[in-house]
Protein backbone atom coordinates (compact mmCIF):
# COMPACT_ATOMS: atom_id res chain seq x y z
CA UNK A 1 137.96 54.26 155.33
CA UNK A 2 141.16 52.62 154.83
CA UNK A 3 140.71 48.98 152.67
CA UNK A 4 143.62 46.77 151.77
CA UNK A 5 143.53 46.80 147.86
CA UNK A 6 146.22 44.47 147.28
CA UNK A 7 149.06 42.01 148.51
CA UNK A 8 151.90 39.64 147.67
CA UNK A 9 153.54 37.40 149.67
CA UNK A 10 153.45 37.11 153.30
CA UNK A 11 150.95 39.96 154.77
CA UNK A 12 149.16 40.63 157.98
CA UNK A 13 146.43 41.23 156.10
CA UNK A 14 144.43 40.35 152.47
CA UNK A 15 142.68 42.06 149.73
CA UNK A 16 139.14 43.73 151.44
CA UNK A 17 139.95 43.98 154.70
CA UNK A 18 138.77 47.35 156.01
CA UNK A 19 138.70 49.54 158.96
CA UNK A 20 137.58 52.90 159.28
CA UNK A 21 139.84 55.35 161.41
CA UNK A 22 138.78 58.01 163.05
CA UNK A 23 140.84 61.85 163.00
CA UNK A 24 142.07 60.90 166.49
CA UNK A 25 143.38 57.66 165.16
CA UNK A 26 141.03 55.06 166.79
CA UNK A 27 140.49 52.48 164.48
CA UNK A 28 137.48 50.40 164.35
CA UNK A 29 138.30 47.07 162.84
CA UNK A 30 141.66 45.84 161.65
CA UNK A 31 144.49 46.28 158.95
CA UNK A 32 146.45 43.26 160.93
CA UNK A 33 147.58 45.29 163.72
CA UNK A 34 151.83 46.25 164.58
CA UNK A 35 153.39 48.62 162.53
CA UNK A 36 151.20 48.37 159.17
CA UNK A 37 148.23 48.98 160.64
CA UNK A 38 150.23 52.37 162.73
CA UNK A 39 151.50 53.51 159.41
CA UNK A 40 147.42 53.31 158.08
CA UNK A 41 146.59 55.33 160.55
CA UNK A 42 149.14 57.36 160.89
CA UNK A 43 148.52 58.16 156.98
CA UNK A 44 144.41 58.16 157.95
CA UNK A 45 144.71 61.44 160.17
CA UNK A 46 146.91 63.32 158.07
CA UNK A 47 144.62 62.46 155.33
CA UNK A 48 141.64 63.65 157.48
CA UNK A 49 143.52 67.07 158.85
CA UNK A 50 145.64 67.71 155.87
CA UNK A 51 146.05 66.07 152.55
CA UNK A 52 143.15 68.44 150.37
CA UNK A 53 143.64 68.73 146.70
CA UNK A 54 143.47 72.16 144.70
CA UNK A 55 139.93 72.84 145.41
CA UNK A 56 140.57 72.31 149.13
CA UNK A 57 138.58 68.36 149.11
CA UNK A 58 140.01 65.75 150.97
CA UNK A 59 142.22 63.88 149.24
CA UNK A 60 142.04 59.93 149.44
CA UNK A 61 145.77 58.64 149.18
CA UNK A 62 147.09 55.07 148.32
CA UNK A 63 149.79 53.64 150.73
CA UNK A 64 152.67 51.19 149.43
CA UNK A 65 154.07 49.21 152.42
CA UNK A 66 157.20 47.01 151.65
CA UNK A 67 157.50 44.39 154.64
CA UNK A 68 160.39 42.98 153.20
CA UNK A 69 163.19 44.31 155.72
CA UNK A 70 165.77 42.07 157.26
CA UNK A 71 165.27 40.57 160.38
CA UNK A 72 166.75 43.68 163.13
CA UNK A 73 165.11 44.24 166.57
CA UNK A 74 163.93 47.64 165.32
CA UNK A 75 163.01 46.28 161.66
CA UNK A 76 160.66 48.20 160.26
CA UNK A 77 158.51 45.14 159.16
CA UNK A 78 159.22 41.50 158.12
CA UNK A 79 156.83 39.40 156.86
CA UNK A 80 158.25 39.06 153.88
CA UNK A 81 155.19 40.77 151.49
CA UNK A 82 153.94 43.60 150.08
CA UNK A 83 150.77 45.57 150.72
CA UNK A 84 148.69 48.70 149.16
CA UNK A 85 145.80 49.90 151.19
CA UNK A 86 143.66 52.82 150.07
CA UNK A 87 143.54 55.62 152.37
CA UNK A 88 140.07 57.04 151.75
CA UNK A 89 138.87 60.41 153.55
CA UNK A 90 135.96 60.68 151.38
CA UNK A 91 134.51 58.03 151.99
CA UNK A 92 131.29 59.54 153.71
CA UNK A 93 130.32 60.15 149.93
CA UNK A 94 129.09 56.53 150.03
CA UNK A 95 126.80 56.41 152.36
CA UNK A 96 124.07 55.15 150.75
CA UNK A 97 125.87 52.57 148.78
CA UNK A 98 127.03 51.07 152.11
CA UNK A 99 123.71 51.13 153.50
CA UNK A 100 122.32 49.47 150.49
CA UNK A 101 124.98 46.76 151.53
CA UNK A 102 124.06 46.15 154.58
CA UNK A 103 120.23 46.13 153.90
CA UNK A 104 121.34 43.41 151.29
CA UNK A 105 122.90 41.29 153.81
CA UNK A 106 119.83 41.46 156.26
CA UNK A 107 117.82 40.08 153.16
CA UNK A 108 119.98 37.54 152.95
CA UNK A 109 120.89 38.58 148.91
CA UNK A 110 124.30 38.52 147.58
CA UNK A 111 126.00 40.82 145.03
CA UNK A 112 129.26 42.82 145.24
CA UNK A 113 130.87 45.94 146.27
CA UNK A 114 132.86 47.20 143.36
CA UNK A 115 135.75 50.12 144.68
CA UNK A 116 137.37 51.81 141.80
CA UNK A 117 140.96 53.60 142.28
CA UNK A 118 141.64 55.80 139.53
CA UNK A 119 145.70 56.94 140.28
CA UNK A 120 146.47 59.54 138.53
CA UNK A 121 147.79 63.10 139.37
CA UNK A 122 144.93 63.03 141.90
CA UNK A 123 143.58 59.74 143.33
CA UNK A 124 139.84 59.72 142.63
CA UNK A 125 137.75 56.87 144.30
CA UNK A 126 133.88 55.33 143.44
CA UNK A 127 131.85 52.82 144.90
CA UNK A 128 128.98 50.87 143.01
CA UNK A 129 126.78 48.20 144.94
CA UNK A 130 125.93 45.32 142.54
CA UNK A 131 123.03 43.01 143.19
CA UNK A 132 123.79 39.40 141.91
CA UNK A 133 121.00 39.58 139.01
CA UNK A 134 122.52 42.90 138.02
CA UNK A 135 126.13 41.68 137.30
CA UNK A 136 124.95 40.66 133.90
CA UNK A 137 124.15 43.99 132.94
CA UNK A 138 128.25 45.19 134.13
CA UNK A 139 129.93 46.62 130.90
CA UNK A 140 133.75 47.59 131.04
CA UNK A 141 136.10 46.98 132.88
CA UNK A 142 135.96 44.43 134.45
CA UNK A 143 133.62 42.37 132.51
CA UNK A 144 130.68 40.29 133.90
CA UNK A 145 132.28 36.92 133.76
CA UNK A 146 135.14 38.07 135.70
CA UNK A 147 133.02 39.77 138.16
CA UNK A 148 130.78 36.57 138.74
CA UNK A 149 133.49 34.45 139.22
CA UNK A 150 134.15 36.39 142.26
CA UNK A 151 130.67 35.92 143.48
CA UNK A 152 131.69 32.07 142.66
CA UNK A 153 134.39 31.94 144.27
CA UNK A 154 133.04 34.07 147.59
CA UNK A 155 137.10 36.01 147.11
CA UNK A 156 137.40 39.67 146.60
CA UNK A 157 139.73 39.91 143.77
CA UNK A 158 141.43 43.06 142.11
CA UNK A 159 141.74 44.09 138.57
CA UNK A 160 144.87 46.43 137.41
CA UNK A 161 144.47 48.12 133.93
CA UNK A 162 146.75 51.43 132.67
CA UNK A 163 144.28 54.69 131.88
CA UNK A 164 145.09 56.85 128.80
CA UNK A 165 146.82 59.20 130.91
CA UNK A 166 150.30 58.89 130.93
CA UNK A 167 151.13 57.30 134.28
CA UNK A 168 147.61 56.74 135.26
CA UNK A 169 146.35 53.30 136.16
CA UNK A 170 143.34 51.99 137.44
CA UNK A 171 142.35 49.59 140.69
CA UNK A 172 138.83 47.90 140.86
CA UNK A 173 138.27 45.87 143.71
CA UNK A 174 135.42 43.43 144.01
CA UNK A 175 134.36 42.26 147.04
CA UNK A 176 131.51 39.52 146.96
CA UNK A 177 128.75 40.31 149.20
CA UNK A 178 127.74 36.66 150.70
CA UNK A 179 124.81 36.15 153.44
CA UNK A 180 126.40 34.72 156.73
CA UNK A 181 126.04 30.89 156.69
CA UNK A 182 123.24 29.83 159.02
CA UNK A 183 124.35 27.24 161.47
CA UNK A 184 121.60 25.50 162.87
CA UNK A 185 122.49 24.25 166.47
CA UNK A 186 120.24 20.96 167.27
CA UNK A 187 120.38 20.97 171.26
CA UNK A 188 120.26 23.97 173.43
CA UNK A 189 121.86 22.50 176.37
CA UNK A 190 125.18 23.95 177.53
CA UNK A 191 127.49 22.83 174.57
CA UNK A 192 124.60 24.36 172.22
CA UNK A 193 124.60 27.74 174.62
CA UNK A 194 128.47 27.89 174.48
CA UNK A 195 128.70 27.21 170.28
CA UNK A 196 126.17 30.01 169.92
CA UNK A 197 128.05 32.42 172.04
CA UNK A 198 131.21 31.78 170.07
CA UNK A 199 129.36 31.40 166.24
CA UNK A 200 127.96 34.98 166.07
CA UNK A 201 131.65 36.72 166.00
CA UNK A 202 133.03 34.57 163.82
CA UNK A 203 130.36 34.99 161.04
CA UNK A 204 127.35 32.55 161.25
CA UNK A 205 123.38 33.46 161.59
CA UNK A 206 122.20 31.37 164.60
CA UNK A 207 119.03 29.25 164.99
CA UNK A 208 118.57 26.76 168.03
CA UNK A 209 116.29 23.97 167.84
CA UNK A 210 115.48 21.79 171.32
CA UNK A 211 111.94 19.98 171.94
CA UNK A 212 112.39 21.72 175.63
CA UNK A 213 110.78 25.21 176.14
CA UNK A 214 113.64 26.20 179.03
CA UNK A 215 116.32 25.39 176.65
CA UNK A 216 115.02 27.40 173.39
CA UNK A 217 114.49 30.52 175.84
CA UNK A 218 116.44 33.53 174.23
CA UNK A 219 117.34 34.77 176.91
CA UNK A 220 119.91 32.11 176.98
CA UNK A 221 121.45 33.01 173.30
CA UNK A 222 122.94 35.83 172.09
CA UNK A 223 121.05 38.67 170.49
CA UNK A 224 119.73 37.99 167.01
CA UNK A 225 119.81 34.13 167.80
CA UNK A 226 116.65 32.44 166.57
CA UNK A 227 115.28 30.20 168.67
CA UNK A 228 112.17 27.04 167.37
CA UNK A 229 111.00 24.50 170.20
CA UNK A 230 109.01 21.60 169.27
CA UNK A 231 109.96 17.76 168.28
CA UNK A 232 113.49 18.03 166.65
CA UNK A 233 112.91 15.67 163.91
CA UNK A 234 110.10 17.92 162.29
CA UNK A 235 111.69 20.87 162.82
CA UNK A 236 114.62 20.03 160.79
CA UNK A 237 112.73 18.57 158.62
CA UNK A 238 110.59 21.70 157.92
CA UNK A 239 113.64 23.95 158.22
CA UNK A 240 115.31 25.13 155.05
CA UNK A 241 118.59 23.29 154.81
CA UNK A 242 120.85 24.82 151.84
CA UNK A 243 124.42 24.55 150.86
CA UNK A 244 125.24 27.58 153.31
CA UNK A 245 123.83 25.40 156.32
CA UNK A 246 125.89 24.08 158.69
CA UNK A 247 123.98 22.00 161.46
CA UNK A 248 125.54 21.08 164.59
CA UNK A 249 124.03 18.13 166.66
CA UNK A 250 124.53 18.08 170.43
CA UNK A 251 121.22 17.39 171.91
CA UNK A 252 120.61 15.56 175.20
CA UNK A 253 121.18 11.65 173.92
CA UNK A 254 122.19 9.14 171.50
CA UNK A 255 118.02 8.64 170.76
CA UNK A 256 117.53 12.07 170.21
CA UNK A 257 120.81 12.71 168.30
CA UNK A 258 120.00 9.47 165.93
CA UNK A 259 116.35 10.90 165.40
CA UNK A 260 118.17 14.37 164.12
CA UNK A 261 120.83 13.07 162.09
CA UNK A 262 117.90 10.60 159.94
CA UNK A 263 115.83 13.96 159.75
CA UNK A 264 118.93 15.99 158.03
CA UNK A 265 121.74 13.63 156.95
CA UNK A 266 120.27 13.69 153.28
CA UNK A 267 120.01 17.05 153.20
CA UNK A 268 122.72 19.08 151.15
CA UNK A 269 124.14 20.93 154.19
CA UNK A 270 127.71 22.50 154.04
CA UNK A 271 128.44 20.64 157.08
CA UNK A 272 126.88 18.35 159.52
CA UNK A 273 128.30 17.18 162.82
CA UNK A 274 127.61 14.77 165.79
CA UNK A 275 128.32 15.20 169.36
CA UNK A 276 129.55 11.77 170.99
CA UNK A 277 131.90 8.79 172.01
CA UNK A 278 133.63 7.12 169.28
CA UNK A 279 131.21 4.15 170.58
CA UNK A 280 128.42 5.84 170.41
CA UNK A 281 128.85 6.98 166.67
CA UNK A 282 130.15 3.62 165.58
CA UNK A 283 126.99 1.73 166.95
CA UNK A 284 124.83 4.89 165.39
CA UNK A 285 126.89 4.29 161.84
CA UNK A 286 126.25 0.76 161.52
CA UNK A 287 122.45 1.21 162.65
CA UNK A 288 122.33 3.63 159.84
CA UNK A 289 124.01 1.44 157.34
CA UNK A 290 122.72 -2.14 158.23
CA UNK A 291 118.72 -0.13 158.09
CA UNK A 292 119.13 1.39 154.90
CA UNK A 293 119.01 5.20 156.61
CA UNK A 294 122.28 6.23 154.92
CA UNK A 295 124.66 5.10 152.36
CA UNK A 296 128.39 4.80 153.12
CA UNK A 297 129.07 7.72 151.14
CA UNK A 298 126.20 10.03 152.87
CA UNK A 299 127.43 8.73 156.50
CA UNK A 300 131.01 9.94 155.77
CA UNK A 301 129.73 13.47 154.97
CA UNK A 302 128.92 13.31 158.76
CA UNK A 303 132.01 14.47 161.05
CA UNK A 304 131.73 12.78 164.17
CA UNK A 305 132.53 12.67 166.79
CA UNK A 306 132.26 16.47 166.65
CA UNK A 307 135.39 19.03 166.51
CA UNK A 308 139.19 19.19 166.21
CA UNK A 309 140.52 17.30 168.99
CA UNK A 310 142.28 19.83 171.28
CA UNK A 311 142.48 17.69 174.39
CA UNK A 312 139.13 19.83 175.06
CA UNK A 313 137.33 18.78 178.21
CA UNK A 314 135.60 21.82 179.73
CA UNK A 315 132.21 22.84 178.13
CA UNK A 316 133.71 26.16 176.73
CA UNK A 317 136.77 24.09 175.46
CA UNK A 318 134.65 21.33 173.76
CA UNK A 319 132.75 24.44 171.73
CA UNK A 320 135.61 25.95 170.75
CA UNK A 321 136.79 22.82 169.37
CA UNK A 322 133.80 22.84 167.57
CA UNK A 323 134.06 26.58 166.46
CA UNK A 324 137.34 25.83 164.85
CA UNK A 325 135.98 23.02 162.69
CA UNK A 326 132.95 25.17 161.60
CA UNK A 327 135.58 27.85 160.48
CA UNK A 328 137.68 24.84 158.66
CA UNK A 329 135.20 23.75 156.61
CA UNK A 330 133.29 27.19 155.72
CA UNK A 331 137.25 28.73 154.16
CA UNK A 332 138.00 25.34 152.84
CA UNK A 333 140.43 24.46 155.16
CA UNK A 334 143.04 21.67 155.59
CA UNK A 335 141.53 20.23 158.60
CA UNK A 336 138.23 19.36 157.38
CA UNK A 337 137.48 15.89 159.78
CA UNK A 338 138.39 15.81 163.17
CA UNK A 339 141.90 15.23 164.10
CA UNK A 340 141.16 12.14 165.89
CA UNK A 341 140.18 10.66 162.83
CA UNK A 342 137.36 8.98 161.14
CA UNK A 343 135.33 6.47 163.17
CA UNK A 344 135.95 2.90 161.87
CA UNK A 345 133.47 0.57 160.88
């Protein structure tokens, strides 16, 4: 297992990213790719076929890249940062906290992965799963409140502290464990088909709604999609619309769209977005406004028309465009409202 433990300045990479690399050097994941990720696994195989302490274990081995080399043809690296990533051959040991990890996630829980480094004359490593009702109970180093404001926050973070040891220090990293948003894709026409193929590798938990039983067929979505047919406006209504939401409206018409957006537009969704002209939504906003539906305030919570504007015309294009405003808003981006601006009243 090789995990990025820390950076400063410009890096391929950030703090949690990991990849596991096999003795042959195939990677699975990514360290940022070019020559930091060759010297990871470059260090990951000898690690695996070599570096053993005195008792003949494995020995898991921190690596210090500087990428701070003048520009040359055959620079080593410039990005301008610093990286550490922990080179961990051992990591098999944890097993079980992984799995209880991933069994968290498919419960939809959240809690944190807590990775301690002890450097010393040997670098010993530990891993300790977390559930979010358990952080209370943390003692040490770090403390609770530090370790819930990572939750907060949804950052892995890294805590430094010097052991008694001369020369001996200490690394925790804690990476929040955070379900996958849910986006909620109102329409499973061919925009709808094309968002869902593009959501599930960039992090969201899929569920298709459409009134039409050919279009809510999973056979058209990828695996793990959820799909619910029946009349759109009760089946947002009944859905379960949180702050990790994000609902996407493209169904087949303004009617249909207007009848979603009054079911959901009061709802406290991370994100909500229209398909449409700018036309379309303007007469749509000031039918909302002038009938009561929506404040001002709760309309321009609503980005539409939907997605960064890319010049996108194609089906594939126009969900991309979408994609990129989903991923915007969900790391707090600069781009939250579409480039084309905010329809006027």
């Amino acid at each position: 297992m090789a995990v990025v433990l820390d950076t400063d300045g410009s890096t391929p990479q950030r703090t949690g990213v990991r990849a596991l690399i096999e003795e042959t050097g195939n990677i699975w994941g990514t360290l940022g790719g070019g020559i930091v990720e060759a010297e990871a696994q470059r260090h990951a195989v000898d690690a695996q076929r070599h570096a053993v302490d005195a008792c003949g274990l494995k020995r898991p081995v921190v690596l210090a890249l500087d990428l701070k080399h003048a520009y040359a043809r055959d620079a080593v690296a410039i990005c301008g940062g610093r990286m550490r990533i922990l080179i961990d051959p051992t990591a098999s040991k944890d097993r079980t906290c992984y799995a209880r990890v991933a069994e968290a996630r498919e419960r939809r829980e959240r809690g944190v992965l807590v990775t301690t480094v002890c450097e010393a004359e040997e670098t010993r490593v530990a891993l300790q799963w977390l559930p979010e009702d358990a952080i209370s109970e943390t003692a040490g180093f770090p403390d609770a409140e530090a370790i819930r404001s990572c939750v907060a926050r949804e950052t892995p973070q890294v805590f430094m502290t010097d052991l008694p040891e001369p020369g001996a220090s200490m690394v925790v990293l804690v990476e929040p464990v955070i379900p996958n948003p849910v986006l909620l894709i109102v329409g499973g026409g061919h925009v709808g088909q094309a968002l869902a193929r593009l959501a599930g590798p960039i992090g969201f938990d899929i569920t298709v709604i459409d009134d039409r039983p050919e279009f809510t067929n999973p056979a058209l979505f990828p695996e793990g999609a959820v799909t619910r047919c029946g009349d759109v406006a009760k089946e947002l209504a009944a859905f379960p619309i949180t702050n990790d939401v994000f609902i996407v409206l493209v169904t087949r018409g303004h009617k249909y769209d207007a009848e979603a957006l009054e079911a959901c537009i009061h709802a406290p969704a991370a994100y909500v977005g229209m398909i449409g002209s700018k036309r379309k939504v303007a007469m749509i906003r000031k039918n909302f406004i002038e009938s009561g539906l929506a404040t001002e305030n709760e309309w321009n919570r609503v980005l539409a028309p939907i997605g960064f504007d890319i010049g996108a015309i194609t089906v594939p294009e126009i969900a991309v465009s979408i994609a990129a405003q989903l991923i915007a808003v969900r790391r707090k981006g600069t781009g939250h409202a579409p480039a084309r601006g905010t329809v006027a009243p």
